[in-house]
PDB file of N, CA and C in Angstrom:
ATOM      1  N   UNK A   1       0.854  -1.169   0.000  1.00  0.00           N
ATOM      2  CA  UNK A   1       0.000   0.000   0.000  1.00  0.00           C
ATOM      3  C   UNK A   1       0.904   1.237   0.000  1.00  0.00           C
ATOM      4  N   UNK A   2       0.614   2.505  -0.744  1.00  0.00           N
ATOM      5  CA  UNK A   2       1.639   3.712  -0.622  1.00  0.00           C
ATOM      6  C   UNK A   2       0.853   4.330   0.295  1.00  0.00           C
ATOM      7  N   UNK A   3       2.173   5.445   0.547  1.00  0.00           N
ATOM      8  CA  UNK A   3       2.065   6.270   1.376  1.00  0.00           C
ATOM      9  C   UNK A   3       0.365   7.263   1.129  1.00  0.00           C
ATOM     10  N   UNK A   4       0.244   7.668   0.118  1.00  0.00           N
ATOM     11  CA  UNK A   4      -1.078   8.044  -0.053  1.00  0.00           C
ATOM     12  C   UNK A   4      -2.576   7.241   0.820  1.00  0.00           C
ATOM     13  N   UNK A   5      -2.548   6.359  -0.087  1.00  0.00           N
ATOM     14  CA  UNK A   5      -3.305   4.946   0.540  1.00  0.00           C
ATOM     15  C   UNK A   5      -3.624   4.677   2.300  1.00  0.00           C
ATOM     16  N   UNK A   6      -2.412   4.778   2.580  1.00  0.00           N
ATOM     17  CA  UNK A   6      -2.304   4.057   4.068  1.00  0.00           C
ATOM     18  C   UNK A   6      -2.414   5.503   4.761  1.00  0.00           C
ATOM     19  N   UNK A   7      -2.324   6.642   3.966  1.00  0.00           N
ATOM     20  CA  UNK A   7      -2.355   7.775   5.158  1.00  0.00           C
ATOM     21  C   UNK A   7      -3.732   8.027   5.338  1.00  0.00           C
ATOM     22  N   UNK A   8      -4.418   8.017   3.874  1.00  0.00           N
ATOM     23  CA  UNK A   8      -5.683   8.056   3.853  1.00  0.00           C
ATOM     24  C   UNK A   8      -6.717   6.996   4.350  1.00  0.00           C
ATOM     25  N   UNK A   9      -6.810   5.968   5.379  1.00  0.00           N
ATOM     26  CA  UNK A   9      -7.112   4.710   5.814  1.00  0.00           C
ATOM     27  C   UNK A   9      -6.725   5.167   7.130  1.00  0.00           C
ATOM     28  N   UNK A  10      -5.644   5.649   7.638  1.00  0.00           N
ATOM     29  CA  UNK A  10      -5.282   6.183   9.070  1.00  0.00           C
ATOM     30  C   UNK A  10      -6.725   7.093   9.256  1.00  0.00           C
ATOM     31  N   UNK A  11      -6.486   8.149   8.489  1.00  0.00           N
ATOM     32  CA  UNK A  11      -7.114   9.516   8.663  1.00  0.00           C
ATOM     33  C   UNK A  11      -8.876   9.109   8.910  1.00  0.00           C
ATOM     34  N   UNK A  12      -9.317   8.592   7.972  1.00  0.00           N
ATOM     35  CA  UNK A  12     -10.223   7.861   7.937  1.00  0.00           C
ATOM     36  C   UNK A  12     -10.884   6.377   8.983  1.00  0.00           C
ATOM     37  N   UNK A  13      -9.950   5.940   9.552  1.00  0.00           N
ATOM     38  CA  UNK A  13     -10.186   5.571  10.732  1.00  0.00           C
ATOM     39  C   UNK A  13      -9.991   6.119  12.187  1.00  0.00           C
ATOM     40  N   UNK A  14      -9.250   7.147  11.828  1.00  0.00           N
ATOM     41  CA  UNK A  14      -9.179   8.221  12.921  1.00  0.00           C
ATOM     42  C   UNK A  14     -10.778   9.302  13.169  1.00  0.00           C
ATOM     43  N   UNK A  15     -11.352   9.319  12.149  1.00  0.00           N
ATOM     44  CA  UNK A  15     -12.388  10.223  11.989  1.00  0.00           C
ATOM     45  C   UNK A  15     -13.473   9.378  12.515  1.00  0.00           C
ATOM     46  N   UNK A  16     -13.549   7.692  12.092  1.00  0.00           N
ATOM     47  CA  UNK A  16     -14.727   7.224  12.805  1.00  0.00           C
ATOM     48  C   UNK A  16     -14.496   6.687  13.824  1.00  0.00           C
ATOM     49  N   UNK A  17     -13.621   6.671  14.183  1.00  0.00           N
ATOM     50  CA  UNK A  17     -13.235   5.993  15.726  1.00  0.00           C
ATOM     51  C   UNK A  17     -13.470   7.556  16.710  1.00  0.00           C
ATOM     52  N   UNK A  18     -13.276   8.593  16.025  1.00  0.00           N
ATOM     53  CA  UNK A  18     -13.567   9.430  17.281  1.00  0.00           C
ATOM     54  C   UNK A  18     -15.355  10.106  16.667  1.00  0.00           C
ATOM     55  N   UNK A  19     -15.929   9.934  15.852  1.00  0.00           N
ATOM     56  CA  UNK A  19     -17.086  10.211  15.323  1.00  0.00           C
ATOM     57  C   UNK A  19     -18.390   9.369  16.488  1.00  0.00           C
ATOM     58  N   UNK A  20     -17.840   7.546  16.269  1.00  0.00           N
ATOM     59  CA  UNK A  20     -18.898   6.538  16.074  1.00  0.00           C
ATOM     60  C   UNK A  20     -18.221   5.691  16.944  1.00  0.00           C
ATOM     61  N   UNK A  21     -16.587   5.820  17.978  1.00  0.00           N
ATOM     62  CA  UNK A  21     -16.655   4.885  18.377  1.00  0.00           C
ATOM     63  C   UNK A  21     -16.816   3.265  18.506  1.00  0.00           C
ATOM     64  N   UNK A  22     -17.423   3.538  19.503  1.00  0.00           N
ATOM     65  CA  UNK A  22     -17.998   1.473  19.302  1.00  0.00           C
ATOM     66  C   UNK A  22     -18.941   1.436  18.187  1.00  0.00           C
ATOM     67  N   UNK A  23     -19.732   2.199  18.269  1.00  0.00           N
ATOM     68  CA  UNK A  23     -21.167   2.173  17.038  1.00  0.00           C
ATOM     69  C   UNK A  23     -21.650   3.506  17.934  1.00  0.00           C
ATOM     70  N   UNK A  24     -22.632   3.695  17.249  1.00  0.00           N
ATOM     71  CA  UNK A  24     -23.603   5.243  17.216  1.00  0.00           C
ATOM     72  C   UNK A  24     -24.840   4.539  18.039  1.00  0.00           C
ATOM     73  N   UNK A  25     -24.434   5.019  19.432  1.00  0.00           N
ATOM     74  CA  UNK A  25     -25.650   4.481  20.830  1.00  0.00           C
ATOM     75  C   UNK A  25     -27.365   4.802  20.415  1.00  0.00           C
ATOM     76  N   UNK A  26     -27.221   6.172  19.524  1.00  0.00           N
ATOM     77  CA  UNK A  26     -28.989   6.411  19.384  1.00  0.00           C
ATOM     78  C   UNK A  26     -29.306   5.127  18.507  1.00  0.00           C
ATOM     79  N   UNK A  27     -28.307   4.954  17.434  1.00  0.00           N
ATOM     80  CA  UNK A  27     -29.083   4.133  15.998  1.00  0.00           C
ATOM     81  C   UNK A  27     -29.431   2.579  16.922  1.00  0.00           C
ATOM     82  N   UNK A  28     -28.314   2.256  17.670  1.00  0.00           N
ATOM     83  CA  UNK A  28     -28.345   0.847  18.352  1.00  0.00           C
ATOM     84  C   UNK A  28     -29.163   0.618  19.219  1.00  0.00           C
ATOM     85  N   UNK A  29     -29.749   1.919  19.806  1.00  0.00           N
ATOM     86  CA  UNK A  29     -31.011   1.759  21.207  1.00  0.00           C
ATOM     87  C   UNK A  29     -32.168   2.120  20.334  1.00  0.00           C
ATOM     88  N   UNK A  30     -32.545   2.743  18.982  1.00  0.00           N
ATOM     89  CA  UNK A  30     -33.704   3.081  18.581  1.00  0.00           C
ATOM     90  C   UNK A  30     -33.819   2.133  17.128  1.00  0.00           C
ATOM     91  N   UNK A  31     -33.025   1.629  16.554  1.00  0.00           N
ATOM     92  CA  UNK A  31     -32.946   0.677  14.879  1.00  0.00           C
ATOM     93  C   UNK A  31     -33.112  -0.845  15.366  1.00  0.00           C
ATOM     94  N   UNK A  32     -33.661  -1.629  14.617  1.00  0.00           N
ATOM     95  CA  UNK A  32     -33.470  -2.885  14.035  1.00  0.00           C
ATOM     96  C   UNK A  32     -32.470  -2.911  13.246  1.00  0.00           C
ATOM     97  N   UNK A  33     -31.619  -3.811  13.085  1.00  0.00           N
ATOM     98  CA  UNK A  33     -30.622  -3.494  11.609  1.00  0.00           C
ATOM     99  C   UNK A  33     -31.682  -4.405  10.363  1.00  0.00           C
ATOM    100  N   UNK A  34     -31.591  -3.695   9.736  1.00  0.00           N
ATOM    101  CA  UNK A  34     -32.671  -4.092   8.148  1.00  0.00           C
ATOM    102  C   UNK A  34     -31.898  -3.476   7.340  1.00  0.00           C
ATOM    103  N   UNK A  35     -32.145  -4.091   5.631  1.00  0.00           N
ATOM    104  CA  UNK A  35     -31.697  -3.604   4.697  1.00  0.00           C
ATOM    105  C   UNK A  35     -32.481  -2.372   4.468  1.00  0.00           C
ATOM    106  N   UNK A  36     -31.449  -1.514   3.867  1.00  0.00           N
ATOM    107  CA  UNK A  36     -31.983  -0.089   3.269  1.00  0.00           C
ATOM    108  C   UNK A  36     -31.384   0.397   2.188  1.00  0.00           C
ATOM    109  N   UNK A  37     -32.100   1.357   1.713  1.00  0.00           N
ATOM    110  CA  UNK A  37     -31.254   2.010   0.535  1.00  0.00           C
ATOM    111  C   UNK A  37     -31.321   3.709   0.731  1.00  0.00           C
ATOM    112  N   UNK A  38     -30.072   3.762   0.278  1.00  0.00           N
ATOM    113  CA  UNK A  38     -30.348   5.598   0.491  1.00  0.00           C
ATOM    114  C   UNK A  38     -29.315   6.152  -1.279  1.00  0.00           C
ATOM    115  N   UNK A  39     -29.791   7.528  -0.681  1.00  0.00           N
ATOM    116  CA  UNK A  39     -29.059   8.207  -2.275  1.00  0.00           C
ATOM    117  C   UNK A  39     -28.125   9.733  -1.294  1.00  0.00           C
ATOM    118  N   UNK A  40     -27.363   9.807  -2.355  1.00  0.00           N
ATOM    119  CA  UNK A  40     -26.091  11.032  -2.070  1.00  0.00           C
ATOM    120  C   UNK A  40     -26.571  11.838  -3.228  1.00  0.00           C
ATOM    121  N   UNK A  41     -27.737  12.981  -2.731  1.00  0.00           N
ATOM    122  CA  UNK A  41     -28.437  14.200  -3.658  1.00  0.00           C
ATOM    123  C   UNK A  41     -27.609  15.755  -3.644  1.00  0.00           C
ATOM    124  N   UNK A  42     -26.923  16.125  -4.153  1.00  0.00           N
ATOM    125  CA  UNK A  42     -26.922  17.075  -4.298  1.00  0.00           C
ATOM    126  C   UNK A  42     -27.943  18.601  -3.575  1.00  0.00           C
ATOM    127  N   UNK A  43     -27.595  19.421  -2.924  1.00  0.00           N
ATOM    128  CA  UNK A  43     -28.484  20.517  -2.630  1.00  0.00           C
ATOM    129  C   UNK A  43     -27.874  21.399  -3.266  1.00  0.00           C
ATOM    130  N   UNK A  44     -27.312  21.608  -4.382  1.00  0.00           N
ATOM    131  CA  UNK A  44     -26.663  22.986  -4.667  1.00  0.00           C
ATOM    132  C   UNK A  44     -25.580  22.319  -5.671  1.00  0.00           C
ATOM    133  N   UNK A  45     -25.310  23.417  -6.988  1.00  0.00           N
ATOM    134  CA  UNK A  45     -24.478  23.330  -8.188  1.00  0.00           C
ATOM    135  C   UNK A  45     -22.719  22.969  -7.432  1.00  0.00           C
ATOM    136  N   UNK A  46     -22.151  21.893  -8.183  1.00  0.00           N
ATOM    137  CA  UNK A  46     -20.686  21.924  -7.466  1.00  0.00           C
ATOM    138  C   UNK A  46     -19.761  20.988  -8.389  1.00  0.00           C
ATOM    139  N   UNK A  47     -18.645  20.609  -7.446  1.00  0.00           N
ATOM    140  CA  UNK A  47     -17.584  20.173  -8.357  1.00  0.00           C
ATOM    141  C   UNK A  47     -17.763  18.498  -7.574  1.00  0.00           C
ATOM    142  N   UNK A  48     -17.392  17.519  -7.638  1.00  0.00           N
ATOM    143  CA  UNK A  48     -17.331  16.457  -7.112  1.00  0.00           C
ATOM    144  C   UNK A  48     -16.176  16.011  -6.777  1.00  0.00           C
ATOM    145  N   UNK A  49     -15.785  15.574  -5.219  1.00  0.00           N
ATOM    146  CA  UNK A  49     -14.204  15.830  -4.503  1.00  0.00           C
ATOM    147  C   UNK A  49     -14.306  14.873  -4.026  1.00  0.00           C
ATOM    148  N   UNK A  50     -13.587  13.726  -3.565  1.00  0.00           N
ATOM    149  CA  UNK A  50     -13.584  12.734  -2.663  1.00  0.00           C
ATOM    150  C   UNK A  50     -14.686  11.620  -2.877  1.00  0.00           C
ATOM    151  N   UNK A  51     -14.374  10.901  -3.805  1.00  0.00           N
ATOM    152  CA  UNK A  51     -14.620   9.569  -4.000  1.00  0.00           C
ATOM    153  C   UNK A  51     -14.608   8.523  -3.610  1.00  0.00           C
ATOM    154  N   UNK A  52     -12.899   8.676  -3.492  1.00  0.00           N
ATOM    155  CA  UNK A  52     -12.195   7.751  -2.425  1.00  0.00           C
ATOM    156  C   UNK A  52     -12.281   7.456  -1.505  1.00  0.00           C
ATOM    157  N   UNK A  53     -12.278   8.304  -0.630  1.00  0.00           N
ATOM    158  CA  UNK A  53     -12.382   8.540   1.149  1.00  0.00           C
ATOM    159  C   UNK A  53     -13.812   8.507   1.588  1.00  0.00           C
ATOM    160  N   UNK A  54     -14.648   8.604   0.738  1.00  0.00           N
ATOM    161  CA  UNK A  54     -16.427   8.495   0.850  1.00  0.00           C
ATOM    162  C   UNK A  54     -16.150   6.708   0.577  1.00  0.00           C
ATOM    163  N   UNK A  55     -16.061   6.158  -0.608  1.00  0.00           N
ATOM    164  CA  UNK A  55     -16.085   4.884  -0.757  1.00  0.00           C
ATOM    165  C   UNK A  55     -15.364   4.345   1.067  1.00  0.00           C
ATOM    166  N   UNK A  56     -13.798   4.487   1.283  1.00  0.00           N
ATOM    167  CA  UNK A  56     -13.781   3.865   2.408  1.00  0.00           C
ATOM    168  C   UNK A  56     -14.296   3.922   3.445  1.00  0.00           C
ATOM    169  N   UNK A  57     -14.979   5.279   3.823  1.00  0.00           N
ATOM    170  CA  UNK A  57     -15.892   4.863   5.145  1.00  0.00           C
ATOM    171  C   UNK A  57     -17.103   4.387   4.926  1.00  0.00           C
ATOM    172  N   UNK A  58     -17.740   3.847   3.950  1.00  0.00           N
ATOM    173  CA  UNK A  58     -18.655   3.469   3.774  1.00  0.00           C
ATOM    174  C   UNK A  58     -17.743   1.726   4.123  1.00  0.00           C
ATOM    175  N   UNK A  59     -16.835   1.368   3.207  1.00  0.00           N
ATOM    176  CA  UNK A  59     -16.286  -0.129   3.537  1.00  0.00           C
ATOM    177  C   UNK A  59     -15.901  -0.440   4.881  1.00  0.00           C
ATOM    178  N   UNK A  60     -15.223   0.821   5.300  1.00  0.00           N
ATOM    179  CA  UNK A  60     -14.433   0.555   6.827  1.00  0.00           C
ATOM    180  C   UNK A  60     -16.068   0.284   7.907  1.00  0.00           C
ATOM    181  N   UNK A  61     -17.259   0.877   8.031  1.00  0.00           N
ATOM    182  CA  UNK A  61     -18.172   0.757   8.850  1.00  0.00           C
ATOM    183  C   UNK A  61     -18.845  -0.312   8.511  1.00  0.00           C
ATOM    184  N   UNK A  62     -18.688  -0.811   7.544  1.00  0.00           N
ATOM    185  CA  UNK A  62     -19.632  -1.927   7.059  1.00  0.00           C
ATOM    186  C   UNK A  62     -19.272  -2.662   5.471  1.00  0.00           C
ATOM    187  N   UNK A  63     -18.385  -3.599   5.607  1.00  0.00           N
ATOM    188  CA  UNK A  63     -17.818  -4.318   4.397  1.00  0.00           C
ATOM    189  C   UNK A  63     -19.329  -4.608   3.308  1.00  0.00           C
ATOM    190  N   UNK A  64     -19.994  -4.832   4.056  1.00  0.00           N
ATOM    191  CA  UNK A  64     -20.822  -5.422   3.502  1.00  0.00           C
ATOM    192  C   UNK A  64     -22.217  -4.447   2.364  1.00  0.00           C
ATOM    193  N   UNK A  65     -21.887  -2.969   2.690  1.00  0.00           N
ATOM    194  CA  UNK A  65     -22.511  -1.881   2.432  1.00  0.00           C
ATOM    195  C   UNK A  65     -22.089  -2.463   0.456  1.00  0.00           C
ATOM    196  N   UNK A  66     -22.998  -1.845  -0.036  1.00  0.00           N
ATOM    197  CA  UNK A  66     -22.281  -2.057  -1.847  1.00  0.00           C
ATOM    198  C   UNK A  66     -22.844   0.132  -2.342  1.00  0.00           C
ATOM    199  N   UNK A  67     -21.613   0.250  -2.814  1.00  0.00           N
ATOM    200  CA  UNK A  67     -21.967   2.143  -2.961  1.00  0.00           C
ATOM    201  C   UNK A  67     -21.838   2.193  -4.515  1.00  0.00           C
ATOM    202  N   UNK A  68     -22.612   2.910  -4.929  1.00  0.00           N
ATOM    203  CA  UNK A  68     -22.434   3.211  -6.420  1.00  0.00           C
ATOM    204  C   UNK A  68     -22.111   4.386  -6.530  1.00  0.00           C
ATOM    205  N   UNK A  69     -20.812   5.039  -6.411  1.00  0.00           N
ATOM    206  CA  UNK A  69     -21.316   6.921  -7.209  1.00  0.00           C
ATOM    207  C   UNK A  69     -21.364   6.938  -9.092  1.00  0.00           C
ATOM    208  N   UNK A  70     -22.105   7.272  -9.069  1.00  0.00           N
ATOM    209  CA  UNK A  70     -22.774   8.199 -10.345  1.00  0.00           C
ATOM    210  C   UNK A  70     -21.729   8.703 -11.144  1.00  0.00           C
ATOM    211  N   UNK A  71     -20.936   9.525 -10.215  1.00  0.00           N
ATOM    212  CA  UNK A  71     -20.503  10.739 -10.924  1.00  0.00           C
ATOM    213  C   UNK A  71     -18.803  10.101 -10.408  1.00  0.00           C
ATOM    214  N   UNK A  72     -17.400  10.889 -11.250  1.00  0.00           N
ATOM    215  CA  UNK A  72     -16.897  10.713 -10.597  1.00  0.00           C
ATOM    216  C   UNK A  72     -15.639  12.034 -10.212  1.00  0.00           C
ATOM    217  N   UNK A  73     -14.804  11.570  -9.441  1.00  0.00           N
ATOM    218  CA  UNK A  73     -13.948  13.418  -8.701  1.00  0.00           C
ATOM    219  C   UNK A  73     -14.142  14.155 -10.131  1.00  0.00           C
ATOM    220  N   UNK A  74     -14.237  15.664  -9.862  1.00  0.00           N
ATOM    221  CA  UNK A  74     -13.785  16.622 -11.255  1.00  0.00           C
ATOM    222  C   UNK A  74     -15.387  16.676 -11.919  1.00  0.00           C
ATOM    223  N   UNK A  75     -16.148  15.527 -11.780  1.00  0.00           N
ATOM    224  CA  UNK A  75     -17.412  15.949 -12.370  1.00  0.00           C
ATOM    225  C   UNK A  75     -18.039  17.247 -11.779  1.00  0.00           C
ATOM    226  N   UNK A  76     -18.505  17.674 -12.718  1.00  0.00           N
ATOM    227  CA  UNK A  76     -19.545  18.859 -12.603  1.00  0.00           C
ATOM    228  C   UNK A  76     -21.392  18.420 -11.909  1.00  0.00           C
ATOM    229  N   UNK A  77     -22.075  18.877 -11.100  1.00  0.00           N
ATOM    230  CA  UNK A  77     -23.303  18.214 -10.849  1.00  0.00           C
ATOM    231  C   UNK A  77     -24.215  19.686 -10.316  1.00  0.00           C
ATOM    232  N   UNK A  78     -25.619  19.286 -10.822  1.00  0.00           N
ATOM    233  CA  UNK A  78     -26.391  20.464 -10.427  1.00  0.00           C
ATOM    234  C   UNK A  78     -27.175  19.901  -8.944  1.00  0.00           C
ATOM    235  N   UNK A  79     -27.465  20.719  -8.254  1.00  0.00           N
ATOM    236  CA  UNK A  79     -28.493  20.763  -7.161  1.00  0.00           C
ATOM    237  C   UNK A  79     -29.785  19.833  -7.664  1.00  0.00           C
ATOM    238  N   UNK A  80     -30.032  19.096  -6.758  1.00  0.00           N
ATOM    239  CA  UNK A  80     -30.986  17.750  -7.158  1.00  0.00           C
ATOM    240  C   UNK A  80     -30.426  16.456  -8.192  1.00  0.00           C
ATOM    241  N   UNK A  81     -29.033  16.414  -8.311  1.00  0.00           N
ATOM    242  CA  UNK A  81     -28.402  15.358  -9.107  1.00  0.00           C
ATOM    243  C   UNK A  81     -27.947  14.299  -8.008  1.00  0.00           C
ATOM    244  N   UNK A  82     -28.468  13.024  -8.066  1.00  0.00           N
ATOM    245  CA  UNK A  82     -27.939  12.047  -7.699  1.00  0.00           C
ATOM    246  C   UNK A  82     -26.265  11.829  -7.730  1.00  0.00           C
ATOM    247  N   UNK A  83     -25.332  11.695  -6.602  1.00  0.00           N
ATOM    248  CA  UNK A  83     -24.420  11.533  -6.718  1.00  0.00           C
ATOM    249  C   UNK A  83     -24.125  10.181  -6.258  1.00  0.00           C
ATOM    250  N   UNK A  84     -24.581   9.590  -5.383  1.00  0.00           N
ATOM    251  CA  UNK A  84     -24.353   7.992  -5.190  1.00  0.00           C
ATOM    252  C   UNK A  84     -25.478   7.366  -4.857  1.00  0.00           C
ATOM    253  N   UNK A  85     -25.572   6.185  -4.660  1.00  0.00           N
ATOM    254  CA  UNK A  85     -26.715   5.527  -4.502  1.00  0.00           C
ATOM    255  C   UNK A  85     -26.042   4.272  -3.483  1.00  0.00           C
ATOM    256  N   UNK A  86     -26.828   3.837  -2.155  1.00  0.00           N
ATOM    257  CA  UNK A  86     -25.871   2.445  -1.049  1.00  0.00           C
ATOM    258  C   UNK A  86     -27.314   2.523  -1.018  1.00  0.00           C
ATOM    259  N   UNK A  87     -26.558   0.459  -0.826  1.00  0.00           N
ATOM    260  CA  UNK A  87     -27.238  -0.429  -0.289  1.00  0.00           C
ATOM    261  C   UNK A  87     -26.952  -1.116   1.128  1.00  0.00           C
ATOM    262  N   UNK A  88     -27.092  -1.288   2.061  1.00  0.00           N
ATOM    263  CA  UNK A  88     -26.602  -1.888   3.065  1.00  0.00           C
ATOM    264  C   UNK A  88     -27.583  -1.935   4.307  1.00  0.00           C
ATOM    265  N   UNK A  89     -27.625  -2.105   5.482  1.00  0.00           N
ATOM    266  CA  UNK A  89     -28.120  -2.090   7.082  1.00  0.00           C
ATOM    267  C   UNK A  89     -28.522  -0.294   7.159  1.00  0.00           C
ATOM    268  N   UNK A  90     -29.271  -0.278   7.854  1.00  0.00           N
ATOM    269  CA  UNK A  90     -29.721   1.095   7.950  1.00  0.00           C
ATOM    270  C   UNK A  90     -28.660   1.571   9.239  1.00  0.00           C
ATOM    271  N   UNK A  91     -28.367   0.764  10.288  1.00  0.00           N
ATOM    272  CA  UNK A  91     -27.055   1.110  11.051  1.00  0.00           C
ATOM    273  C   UNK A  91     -26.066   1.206  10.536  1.00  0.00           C
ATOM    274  N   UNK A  92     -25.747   0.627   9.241  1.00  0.00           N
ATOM    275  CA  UNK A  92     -24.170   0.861   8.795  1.00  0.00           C
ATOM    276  C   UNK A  92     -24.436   2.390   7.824  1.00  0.00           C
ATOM    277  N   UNK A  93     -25.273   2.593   7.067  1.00  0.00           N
ATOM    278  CA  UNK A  93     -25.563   4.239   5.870  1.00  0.00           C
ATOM    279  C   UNK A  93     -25.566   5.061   7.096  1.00  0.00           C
TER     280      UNK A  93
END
């Protein structure tokens, strides 16, 4: 793995370990875990940044999550454009 890679996997497990911890206490005292689906909508005209680092915390919280983005870094997208689309546990999205 390079230096890029592995710094970005630190950083990124640094963010949910101090975010989510063990897991997120409201979702675990108020959810069932069930399949769900959600979408990554746009609210406003922009550039599309971080692909990467969106894909791994979606893998790092839940291997089992499957993410589609749409679009990819450098794309252009308007307000109300679908940018990704997951499938997974409603505790892991």
């Amino acid at each position: 793995m390079d230096t890029y890679h592995k710094s970005m996997k630190e950083l990124v497990k640094a963010a949910l370990d101090e975010d989510i911890g063990p897991g997120d206490l409201t979702s675990l005292g108020c959810l069932e875990p069930n399949p769900a689906k959600a979408k990554i909508v746009a609210k406003c005209n922009g550039v599309l940044s971080g692909v990467e680092p969106a894909l791994l915390v979606f893998r790092m919280t839940d291997s089992a999550n499957v993410v589609r983005f749409l679009l990819k870094d450098g794309d252009q997208f308007t307000g109300g454009d679908t940018i990704a689309e997951i499938e997974g546990l409603n505790l892991s999205i």
